[in-house]
C-alpha atoms as a PDB file:
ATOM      1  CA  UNK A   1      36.624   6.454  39.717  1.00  0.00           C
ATOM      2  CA  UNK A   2      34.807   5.491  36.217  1.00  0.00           C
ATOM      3  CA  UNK A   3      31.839   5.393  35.674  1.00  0.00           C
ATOM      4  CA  UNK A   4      31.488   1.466  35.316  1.00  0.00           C
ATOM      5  CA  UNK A   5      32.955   1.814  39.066  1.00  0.00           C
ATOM      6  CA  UNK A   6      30.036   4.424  40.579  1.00  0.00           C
ATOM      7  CA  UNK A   7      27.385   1.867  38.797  1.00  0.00           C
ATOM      8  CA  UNK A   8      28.889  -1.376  40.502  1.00  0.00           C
ATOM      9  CA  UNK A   9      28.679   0.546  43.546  1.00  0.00           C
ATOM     10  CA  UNK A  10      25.361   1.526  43.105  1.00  0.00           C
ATOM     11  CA  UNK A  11      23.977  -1.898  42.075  1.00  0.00           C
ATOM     12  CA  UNK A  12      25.757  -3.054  45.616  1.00  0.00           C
ATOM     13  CA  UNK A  13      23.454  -0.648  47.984  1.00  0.00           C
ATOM     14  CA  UNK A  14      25.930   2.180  48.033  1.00  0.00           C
ATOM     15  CA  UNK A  15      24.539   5.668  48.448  1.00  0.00           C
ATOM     16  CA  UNK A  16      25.662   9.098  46.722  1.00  0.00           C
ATOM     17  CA  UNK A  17      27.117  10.168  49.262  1.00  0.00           C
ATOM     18  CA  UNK A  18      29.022   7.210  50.389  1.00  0.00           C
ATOM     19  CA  UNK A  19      30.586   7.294  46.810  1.00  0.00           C
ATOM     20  CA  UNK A  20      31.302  11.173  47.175  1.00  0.00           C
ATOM     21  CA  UNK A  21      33.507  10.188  50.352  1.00  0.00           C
ATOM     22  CA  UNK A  22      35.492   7.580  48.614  1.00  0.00           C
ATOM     23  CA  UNK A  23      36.405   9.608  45.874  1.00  0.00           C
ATOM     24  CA  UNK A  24      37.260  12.304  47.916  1.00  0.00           C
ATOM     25  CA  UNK A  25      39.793   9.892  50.164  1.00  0.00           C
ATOM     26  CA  UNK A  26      42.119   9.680  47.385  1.00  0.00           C
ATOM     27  CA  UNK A  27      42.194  13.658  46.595  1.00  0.00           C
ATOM     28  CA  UNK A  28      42.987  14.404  50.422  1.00  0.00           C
ATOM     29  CA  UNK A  29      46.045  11.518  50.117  1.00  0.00           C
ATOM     30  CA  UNK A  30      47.706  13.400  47.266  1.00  0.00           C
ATOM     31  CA  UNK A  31      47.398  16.782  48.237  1.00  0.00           C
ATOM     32  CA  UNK A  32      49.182  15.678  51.343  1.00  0.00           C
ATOM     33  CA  UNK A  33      46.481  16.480  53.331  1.00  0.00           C
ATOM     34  CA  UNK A  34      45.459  13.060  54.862  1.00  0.00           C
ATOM     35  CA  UNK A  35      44.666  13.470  58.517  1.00  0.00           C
ATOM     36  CA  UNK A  36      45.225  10.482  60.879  1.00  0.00           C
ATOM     37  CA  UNK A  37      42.387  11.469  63.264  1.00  0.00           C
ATOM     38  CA  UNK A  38      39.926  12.081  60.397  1.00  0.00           C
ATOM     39  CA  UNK A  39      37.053  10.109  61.480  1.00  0.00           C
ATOM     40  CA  UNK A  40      37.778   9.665  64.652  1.00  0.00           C
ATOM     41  CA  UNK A  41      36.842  13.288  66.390  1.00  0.00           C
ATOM     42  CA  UNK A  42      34.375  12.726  68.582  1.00  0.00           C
ATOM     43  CA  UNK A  43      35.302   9.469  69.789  1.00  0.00           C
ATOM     44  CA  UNK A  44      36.084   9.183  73.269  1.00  0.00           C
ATOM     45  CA  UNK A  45      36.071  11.780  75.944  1.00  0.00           C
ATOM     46  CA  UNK A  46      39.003  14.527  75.846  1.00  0.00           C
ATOM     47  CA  UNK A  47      40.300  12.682  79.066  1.00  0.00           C
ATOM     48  CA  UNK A  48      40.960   9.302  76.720  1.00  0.00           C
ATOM     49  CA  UNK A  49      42.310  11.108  73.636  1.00  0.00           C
ATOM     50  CA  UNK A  50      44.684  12.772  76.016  1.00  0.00           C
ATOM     51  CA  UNK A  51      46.433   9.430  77.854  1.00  0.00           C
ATOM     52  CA  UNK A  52      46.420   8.168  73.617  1.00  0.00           C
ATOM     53  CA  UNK A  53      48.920  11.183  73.458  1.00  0.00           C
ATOM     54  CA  UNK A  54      50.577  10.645  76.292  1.00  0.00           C
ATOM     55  CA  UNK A  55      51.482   7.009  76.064  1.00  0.00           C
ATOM     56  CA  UNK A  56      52.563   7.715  72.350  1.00  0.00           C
ATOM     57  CA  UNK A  57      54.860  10.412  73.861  1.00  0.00           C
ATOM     58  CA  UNK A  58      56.315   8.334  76.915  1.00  0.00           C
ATOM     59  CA  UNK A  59      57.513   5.466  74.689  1.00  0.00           C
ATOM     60  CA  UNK A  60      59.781   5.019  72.201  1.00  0.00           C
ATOM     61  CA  UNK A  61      59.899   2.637  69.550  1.00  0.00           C
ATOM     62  CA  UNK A  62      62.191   0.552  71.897  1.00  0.00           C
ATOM     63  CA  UNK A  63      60.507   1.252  74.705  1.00  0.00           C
ATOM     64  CA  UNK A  64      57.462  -0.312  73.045  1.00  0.00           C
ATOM     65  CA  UNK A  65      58.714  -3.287  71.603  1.00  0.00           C
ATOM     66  CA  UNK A  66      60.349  -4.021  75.113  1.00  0.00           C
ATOM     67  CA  UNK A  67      57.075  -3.889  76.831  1.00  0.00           C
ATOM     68  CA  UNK A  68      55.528  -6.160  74.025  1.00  0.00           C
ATOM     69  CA  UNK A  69      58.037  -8.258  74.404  1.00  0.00           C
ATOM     70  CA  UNK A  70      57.091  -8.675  77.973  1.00  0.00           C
ATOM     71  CA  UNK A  71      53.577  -9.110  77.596  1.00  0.00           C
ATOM     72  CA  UNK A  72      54.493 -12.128  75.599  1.00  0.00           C
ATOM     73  CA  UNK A  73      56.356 -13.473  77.538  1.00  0.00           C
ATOM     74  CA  UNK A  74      54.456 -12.973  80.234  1.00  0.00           C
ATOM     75  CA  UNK A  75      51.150 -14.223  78.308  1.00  0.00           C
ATOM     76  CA  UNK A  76      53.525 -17.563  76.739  1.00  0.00           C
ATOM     77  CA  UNK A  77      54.406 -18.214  80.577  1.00  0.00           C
ATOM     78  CA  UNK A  78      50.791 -18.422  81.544  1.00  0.00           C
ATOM     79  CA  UNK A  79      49.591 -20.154  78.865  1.00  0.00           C
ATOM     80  CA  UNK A  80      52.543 -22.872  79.821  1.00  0.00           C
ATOM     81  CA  UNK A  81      51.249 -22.871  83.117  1.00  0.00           C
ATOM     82  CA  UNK A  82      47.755 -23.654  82.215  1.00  0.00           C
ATOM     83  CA  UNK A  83      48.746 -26.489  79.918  1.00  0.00           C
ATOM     84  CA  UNK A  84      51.076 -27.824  82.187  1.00  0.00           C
ATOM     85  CA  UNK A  85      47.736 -28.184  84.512  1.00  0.00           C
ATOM     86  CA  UNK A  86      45.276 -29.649  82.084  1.00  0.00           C
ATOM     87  CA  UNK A  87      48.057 -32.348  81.488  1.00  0.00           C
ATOM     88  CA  UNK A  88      48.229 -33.072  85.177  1.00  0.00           C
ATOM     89  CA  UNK A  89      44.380 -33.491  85.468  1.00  0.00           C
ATOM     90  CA  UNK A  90      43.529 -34.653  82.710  1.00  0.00           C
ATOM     91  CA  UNK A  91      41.603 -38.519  83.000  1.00  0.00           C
ATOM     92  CA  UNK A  92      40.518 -39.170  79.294  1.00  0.00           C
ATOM     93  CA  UNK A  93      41.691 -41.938  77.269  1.00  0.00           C
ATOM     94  CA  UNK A  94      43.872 -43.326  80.440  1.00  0.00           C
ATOM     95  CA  UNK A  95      42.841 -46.773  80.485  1.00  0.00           C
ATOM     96  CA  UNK A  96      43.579 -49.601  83.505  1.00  0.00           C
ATOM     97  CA  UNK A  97      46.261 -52.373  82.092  1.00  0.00           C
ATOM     98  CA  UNK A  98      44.244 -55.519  82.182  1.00  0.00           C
ATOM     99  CA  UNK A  99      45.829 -59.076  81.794  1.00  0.00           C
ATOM    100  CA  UNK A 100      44.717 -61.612  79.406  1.00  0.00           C
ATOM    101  CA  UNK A 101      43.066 -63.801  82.173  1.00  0.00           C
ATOM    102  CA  UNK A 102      41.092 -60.799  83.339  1.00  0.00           C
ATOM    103  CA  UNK A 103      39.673 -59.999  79.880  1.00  0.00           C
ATOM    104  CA  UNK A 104      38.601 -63.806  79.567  1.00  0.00           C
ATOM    105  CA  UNK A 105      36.777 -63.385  82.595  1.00  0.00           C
ATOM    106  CA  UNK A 106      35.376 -60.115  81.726  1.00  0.00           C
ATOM    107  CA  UNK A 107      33.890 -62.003  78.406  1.00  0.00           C
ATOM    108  CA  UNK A 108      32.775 -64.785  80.289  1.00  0.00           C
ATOM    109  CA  UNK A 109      31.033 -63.202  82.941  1.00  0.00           C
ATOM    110  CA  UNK A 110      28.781 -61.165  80.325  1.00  0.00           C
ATOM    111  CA  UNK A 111      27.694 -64.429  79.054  1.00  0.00           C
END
């Protein structure tokens, strides 16, 4: 990062240190030594982090994309359903047919 860069960032509230930990982001990416869960330690009880690794273990790739798929079509089937229902009650707009004579006599009666 330039110097031109660190000033910009100043002049926009950044701190020292918040500057130190973006510069040091790219170092850890080309020494290889990027971590995944950097950041994250301390999130969560042990209990969560340890379903995370379980779930990642019990499906595959196809696995996964098969239960997506489900969801979706699950979620697509409800969402049918729901607007198959608002059609059904739905009262807005849906006017009585009147005939000519009864219009006249509409007019003429607010006279």
């Amino acid at each position: 990062m330039d110097s031109e860069q660190i000033i910009k960032l100043l002049d926009a509230g950044y701190t020292k240190a918040d500057i130190d930990k973006m510069e040091a982001k790219p170092d850890q990416q080309e020494s290889g030594s990027h971590d995944d869960t950097a950041g994250t330690e301390g999130a969560g009880s042990p209990e969560d982090k340890k379903e995370k690794e379980e779930v990642k273990k019990d499906l595959s790739a196809d696995e996964a994309i098969k239960v997506l798929t489900e969801t979706v079509n699950s979620l697509t089937e409800t969402v049918k359903a729901m607007q198959a229902k608002n059609v059904a009650g739905a009262t807005g707009g849906k006017t009585e047919a009147k005939t000519v004579d009864d219009v006249m006599q509409s007019f003429i009666e607010n006279l």
